[in-house]
Structure formats: structure tokens, C-alpha cells
N, C-alpha and C. Protein backbone atom coordinates (compact mmCIF):
# COMPACT_ATOMS: atom_id res chain seq x y z
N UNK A 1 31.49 229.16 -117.93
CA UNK A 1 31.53 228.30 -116.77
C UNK A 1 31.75 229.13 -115.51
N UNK A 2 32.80 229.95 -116.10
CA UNK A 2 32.91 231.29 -114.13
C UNK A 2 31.78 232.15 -113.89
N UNK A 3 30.69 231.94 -114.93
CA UNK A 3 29.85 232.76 -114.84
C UNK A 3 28.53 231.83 -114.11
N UNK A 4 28.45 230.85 -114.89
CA UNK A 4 27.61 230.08 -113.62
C UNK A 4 28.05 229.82 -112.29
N UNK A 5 29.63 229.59 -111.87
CA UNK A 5 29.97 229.00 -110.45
C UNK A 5 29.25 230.62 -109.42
N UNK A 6 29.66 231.68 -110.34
CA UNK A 6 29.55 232.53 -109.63
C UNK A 6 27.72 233.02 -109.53
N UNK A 7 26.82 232.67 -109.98
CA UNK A 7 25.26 232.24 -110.19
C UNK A 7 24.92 231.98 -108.97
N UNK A 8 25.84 230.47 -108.75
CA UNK A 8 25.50 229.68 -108.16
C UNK A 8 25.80 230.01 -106.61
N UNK A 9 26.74 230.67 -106.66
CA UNK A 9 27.53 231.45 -105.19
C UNK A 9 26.29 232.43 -104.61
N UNK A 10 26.25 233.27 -105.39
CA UNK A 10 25.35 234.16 -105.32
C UNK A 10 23.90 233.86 -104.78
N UNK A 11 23.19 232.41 -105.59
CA UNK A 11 22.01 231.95 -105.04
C UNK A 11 22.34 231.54 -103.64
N UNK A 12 23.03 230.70 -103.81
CA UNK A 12 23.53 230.07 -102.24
C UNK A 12 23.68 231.43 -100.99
N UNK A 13 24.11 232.35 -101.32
CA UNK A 13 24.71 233.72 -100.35
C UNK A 13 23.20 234.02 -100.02
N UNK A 14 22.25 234.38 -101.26
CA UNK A 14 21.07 234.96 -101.00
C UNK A 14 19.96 234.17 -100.46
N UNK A 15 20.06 232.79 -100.62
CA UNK A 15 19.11 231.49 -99.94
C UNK A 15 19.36 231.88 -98.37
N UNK A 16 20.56 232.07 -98.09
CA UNK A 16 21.47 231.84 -96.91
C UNK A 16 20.92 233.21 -95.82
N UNK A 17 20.92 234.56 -96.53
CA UNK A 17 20.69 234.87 -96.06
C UNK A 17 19.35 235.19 -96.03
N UNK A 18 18.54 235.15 -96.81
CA UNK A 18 16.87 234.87 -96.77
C UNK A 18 16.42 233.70 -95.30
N UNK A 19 17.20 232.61 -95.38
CA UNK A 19 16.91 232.12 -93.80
C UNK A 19 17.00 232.27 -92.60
N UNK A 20 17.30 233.43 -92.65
CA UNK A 20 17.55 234.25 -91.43
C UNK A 20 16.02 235.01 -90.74
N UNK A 21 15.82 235.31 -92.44
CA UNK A 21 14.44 236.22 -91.90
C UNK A 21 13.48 236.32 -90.95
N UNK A 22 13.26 234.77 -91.64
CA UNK A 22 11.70 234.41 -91.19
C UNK A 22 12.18 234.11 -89.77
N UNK A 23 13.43 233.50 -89.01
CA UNK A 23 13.63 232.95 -87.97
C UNK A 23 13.58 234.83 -86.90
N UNK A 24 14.26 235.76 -86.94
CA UNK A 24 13.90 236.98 -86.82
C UNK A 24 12.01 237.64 -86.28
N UNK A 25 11.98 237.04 -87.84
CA UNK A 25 10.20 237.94 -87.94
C UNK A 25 9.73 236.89 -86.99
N UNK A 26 9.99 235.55 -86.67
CA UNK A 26 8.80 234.85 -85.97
C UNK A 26 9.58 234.68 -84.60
N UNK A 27 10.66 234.87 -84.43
CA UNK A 27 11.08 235.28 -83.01
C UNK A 27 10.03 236.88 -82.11
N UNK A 28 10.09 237.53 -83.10
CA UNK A 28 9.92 238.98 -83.24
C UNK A 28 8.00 238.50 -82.80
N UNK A 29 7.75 237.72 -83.59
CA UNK A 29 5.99 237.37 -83.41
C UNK A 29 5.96 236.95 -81.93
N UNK A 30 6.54 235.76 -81.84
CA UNK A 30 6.44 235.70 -80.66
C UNK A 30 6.56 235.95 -79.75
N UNK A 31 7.24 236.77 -79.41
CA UNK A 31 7.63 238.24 -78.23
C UNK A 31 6.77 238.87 -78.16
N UNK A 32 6.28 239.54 -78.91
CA UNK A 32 4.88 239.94 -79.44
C UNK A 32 3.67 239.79 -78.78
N UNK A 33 3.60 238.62 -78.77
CA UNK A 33 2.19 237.96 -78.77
C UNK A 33 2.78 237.29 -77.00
N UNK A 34 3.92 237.48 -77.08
CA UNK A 34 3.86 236.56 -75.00
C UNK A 34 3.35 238.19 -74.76
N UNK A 35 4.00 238.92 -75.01
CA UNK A 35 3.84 240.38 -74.27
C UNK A 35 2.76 240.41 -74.20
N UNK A 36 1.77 240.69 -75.13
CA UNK A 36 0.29 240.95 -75.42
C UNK A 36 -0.31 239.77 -74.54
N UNK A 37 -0.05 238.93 -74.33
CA UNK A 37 -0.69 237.65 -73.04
C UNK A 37 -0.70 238.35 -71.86
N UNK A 38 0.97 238.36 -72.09
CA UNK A 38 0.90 238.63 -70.29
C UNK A 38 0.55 240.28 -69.95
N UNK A 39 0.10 241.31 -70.31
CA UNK A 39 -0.13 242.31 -70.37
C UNK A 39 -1.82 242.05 -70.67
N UNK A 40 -2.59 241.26 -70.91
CA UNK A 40 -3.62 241.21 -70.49
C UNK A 40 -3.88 240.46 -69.37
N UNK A 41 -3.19 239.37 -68.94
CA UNK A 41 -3.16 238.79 -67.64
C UNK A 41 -3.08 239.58 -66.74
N UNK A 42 -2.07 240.62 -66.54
CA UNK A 42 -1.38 241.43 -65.64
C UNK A 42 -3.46 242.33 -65.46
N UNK A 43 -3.86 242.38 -66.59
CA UNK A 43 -4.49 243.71 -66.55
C UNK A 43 -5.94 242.94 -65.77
N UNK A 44 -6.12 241.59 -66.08
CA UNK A 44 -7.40 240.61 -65.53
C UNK A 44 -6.86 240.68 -64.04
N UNK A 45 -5.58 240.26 -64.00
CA UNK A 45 -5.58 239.98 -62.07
C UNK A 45 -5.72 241.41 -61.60
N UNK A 46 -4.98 242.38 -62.26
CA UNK A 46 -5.13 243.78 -61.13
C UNK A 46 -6.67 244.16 -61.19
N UNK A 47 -7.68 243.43 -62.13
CA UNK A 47 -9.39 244.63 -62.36
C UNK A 47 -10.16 243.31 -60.78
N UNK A 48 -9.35 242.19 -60.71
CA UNK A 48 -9.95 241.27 -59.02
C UNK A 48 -8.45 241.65 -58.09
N UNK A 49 -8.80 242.37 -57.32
CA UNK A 49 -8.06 242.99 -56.56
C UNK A 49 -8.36 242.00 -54.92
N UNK A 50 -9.57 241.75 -54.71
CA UNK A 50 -9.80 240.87 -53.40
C UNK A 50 -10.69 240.33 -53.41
N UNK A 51 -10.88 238.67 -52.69
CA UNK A 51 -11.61 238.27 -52.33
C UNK A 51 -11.90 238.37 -50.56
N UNK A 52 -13.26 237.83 -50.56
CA UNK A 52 -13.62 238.12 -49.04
C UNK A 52 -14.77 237.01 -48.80
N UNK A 53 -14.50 236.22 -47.88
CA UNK A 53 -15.20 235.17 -47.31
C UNK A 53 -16.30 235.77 -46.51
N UNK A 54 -17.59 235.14 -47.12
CA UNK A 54 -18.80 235.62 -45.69
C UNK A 54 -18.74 234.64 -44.94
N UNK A 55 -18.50 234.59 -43.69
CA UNK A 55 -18.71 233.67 -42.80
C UNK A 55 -17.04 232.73 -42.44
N UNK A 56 -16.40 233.02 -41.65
CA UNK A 56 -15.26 231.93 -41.13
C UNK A 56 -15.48 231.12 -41.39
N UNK A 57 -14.20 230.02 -41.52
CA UNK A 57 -14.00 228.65 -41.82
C UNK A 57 -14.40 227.64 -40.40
N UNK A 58 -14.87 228.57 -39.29
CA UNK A 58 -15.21 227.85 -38.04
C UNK A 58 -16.96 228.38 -37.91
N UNK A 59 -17.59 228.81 -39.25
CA UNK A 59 -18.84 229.19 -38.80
C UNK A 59 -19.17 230.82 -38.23
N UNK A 60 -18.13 231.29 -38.01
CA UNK A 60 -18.21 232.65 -37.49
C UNK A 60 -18.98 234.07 -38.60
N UNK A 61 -19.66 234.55 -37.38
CA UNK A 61 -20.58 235.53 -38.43
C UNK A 61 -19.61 236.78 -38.19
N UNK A 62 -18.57 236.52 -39.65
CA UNK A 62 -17.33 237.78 -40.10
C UNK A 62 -16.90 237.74 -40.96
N UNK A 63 -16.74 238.77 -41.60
CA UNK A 63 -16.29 238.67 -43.27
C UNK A 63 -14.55 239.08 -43.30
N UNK A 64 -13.98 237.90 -43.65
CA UNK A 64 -12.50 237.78 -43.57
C UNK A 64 -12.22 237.87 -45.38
N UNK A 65 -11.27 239.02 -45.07
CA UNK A 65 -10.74 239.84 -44.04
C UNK A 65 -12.08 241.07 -43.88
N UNK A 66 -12.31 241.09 -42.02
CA UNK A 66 -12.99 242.24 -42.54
C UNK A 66 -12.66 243.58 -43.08
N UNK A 67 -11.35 244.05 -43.77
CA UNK A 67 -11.12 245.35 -44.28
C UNK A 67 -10.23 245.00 -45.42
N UNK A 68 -10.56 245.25 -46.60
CA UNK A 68 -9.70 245.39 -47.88
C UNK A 68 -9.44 246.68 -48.29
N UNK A 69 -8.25 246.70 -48.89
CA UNK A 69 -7.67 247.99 -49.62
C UNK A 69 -7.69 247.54 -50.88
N UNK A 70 -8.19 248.44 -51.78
CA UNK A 70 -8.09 248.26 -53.30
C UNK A 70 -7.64 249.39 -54.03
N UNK A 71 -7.39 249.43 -54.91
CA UNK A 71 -7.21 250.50 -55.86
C UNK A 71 -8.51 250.84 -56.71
N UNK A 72 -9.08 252.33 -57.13
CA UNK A 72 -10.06 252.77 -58.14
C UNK A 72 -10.12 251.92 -59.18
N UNK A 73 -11.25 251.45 -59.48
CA UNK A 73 -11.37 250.63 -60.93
C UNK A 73 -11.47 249.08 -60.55
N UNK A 74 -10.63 249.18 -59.37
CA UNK A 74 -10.67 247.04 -59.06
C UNK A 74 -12.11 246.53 -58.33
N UNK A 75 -12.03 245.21 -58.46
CA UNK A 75 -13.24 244.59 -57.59
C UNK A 75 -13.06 243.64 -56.55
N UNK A 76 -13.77 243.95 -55.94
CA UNK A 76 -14.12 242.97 -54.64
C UNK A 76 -15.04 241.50 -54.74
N UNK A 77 -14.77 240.24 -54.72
CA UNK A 77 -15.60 239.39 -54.73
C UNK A 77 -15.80 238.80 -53.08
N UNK A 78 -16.82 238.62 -53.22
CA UNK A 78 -17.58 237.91 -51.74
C UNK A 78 -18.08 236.56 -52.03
N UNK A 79 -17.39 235.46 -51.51
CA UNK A 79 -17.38 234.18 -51.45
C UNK A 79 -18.68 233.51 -50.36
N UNK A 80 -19.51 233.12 -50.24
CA UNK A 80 -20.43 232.43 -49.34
C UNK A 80 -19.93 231.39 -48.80
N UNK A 81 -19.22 231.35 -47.81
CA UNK A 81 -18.31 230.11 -47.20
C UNK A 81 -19.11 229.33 -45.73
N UNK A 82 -19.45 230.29 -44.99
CA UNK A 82 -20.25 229.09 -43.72
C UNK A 82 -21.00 230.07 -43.06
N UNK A 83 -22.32 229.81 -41.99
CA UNK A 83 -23.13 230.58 -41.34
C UNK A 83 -23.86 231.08 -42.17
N UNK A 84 -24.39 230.47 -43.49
CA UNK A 84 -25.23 231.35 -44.14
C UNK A 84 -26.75 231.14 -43.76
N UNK A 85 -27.81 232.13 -44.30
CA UNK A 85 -27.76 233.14 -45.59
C UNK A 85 -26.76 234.62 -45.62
N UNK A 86 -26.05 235.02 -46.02
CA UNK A 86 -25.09 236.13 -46.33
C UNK A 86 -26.19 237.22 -46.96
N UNK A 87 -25.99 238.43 -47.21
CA UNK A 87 -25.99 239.46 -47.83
C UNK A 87 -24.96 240.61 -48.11
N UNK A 88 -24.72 241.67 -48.99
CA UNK A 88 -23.47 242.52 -48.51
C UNK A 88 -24.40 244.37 -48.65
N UNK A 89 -24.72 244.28 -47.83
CA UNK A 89 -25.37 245.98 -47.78
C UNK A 89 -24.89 247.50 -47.89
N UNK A 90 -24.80 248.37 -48.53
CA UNK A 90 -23.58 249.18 -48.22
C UNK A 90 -25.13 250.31 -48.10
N UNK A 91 -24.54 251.14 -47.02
CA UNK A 91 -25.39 252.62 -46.73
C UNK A 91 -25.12 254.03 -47.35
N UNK A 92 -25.70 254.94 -47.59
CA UNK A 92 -25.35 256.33 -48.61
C UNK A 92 -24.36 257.05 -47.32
N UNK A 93 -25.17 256.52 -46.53
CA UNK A 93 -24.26 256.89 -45.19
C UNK A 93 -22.61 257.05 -45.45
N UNK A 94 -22.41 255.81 -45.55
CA UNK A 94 -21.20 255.16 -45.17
C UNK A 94 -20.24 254.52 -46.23
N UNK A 95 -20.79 255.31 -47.44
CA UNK A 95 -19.80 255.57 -48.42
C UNK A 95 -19.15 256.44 -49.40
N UNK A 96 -18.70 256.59 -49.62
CA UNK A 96 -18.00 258.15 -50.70
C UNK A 96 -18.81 259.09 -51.31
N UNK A 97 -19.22 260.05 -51.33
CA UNK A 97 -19.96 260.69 -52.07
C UNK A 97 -19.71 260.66 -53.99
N UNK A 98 -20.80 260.06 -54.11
CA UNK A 98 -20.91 259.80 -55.71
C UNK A 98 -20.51 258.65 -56.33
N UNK A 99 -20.82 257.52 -55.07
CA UNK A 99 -20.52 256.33 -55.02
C UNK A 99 -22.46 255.69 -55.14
N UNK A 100 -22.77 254.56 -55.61
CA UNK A 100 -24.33 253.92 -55.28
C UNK A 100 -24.41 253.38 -54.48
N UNK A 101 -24.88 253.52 -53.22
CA UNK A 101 -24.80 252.24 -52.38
C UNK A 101 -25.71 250.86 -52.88
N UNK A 102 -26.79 251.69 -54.18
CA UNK A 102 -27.88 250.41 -53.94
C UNK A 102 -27.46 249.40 -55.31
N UNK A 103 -26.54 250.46 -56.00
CA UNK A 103 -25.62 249.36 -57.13
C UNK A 103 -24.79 248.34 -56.28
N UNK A 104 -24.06 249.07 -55.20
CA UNK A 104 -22.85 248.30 -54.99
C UNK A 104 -23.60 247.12 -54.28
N UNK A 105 -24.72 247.40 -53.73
CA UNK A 105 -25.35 246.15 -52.48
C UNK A 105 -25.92 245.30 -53.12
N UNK A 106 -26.00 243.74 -52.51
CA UNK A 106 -26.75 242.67 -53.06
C UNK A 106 -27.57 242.19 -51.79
N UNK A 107 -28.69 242.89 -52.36
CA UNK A 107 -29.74 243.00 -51.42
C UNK A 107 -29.97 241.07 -51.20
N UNK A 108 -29.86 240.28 -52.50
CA UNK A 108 -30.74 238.82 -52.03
C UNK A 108 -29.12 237.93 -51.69
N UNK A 109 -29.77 237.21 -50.74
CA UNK A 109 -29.12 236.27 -49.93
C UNK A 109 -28.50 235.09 -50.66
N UNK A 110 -26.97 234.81 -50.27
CA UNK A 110 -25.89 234.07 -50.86
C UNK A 110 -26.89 232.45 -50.17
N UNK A 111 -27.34 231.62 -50.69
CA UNK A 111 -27.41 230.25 -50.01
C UNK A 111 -26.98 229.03 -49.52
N UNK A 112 -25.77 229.04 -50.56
CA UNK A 112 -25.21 227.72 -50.98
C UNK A 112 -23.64 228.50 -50.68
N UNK A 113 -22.80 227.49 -49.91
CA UNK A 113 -21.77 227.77 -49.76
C UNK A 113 -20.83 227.95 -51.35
N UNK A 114 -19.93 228.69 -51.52
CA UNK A 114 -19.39 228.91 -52.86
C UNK A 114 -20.20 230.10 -53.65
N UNK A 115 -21.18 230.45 -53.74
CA UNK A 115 -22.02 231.43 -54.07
C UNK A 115 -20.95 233.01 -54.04
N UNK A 116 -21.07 233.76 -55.05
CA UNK A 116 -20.27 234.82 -55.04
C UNK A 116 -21.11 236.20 -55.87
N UNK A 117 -20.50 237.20 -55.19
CA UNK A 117 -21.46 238.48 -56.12
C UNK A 117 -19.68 239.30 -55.60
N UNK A 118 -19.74 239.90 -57.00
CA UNK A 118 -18.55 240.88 -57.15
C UNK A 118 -18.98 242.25 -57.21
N UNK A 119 -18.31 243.05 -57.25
CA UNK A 119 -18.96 244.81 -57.25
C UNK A 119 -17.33 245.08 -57.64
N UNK A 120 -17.34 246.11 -58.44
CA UNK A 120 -15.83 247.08 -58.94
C UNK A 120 -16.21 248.65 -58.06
N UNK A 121 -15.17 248.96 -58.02
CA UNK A 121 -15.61 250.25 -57.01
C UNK A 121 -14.96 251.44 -57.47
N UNK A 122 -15.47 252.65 -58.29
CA UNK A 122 -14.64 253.40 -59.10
C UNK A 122 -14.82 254.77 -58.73
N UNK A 123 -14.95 255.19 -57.26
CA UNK A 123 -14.83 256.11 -56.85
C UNK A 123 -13.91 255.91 -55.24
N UNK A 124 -12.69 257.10 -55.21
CA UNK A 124 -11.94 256.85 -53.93
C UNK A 124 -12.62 256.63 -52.73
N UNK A 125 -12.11 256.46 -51.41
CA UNK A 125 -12.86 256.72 -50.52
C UNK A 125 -12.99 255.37 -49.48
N UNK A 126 -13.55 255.24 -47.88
CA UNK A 126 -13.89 254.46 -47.32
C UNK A 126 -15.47 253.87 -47.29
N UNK A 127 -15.58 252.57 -47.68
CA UNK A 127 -17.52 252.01 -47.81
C UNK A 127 -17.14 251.04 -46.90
N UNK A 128 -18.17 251.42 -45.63
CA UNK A 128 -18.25 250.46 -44.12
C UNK A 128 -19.71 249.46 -45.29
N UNK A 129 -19.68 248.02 -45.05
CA UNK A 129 -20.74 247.30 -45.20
C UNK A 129 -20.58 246.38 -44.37
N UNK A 130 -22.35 245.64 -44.53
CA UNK A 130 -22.31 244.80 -43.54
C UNK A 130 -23.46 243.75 -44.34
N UNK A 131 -23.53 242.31 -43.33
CA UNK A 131 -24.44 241.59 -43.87
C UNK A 131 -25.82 241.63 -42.94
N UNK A 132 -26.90 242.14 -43.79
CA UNK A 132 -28.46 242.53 -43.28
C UNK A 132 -28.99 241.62 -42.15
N UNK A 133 -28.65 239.95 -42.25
CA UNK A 133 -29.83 239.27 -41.25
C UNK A 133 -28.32 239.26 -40.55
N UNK A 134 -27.34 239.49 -40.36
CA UNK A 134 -26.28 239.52 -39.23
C UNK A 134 -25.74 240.26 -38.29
N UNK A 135 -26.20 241.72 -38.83
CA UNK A 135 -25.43 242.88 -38.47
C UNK A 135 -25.63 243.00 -36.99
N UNK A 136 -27.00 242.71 -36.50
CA UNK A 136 -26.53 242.57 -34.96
C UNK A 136 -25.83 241.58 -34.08
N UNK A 137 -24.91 241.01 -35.29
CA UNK A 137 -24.06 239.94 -34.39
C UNK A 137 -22.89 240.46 -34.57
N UNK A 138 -22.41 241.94 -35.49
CA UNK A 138 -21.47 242.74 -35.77
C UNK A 138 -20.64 242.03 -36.68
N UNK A 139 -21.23 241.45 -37.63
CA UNK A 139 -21.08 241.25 -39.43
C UNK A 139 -20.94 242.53 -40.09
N UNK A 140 -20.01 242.86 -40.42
CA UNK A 140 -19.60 243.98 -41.11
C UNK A 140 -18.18 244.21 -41.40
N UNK A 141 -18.21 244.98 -42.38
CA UNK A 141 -16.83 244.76 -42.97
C UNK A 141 -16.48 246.17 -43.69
N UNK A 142 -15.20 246.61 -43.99
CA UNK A 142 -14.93 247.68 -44.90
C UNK A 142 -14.19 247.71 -46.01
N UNK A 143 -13.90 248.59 -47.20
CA UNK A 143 -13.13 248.79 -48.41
C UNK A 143 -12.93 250.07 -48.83
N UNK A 144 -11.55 249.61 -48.73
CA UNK A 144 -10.79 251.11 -48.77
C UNK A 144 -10.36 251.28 -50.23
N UNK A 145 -10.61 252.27 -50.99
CA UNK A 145 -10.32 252.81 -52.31
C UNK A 145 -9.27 253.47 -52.01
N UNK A 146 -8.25 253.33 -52.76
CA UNK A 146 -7.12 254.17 -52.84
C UNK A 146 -7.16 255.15 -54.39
């Protein structure tokens, strides 16, 4: 009989502490797996670094802001907001050496307000651009690579 109470102690001690485990390992998962979320979140918002409106919210032919700073590797999106047709042109001129200007440019015209073309920019340096049917209304804009 002292040999079962003590069986029975024993199962109970080892049930007891067996429920510990799993509460551990799936604490442990889930830490885990927030980290791994938010460490790809973190990594999606820093690769869109800026947006940039063609055209003011009053119609104005200017790309707000006209000058962004980004970091190597991030991208720039260009929003079609008012005064369109838009374009975003960049010159060999007037950007980093060993940079494309004719990758980074979107030669055809934004139409429809909301319309967007992104470019990532993975060489340092200053790229002056501007928009083609505007530029003599001094539509132009810059992005600074850090």
C-alpha cells in the first residue's frame, strides 16, 4: 500500500511538472514568431522610405516634398495627385555615377489621380528630377541617398 501512495505521488509530481512545459515552449513560440513579424514589418516600412505627390493639393505644378532623403536600398513612390499628366525623368547628368537614369525614369504619363510608379535607389549620391511636359513651369524635384 506505501508503495502505491508513493506511485501515485510521484505521477502527480511528474504530471505537475510536465505542465509547465508546453506553457514555456509555446510562450517561447510565440515570442518567436511576434519577433519574426515585427522584424519583417520593420524591414517592409524601412525598403518605402518616401512618398511624393506630383502635383499640390491646390493644383500646383510641384512635387511635394520637392527634396527627399533616403537611405541606399530604400524607395521612393510618386503619387499622381492634381495638374496632371505627370512624368518623373531623371538625367545621366544629374545623377550619381553608376546610377540608370533610364531605369530610374518613367518615361509614360501618370493619368488618373492616385496612379503611382516607385523606383529603389541603390547607389549614394544626389538625382535632381523633374516632370517632362512641366519642367518649364519648374516641376522638379530631388533625392538624396545617404
Amino acid at each position: 500500500m506505501m508503495k502505491s501512495a508513493m506511485m501515485k505521488r510521484n505521477v502527480a509530481t511528474t504530471m505537475k511538472a510536465n505542465a509547465n512545459v508546453p506553457k514555456v515552449s509555446f510562450v517561447r513560440k510565440v515570442a518567436q514568431t511576434a519577433g519574426v513579424a515585427a522584424s519583417t514589418l520593420a524591414l517592409a516600412l524601412s525598403a518605402q522610405a518616401a512618398d511624393v505627390k506630383l502635383g499640390s493639393d491646390s493644383g500646383g505644378l510641384v512635387f511635394e516634398p520637392a527634396t527627399v532623403t533616403i537611405n541606399k536600398g530604400e524607395s521612393v513612390t510618386w503619387k499622381n495627385n492634381a495638374g496632371f499628366p505627370h512624368n518623373i525623368m531623371f538625367d545621366e547628368d544629374e545623377i550619381p555615377a553608376g546610377a540608370n537614369a533610364d531605369a530610374l525614369s518613367n518615361e509614360d504619363y501618370l493619368n488618373a489621380p492616385g496612379e503611382t510608379v516607385t523606383r529603389t535607389f541603390d547607389v549614394s549620391g544626389s538625382y535632381s528630377y523633374y516632370c517632362e511636359p512641366h519642367q518649364g513651369a519648374g516641376m522638379a524635384g530631388k533625392v538624396i541617398v545617404k
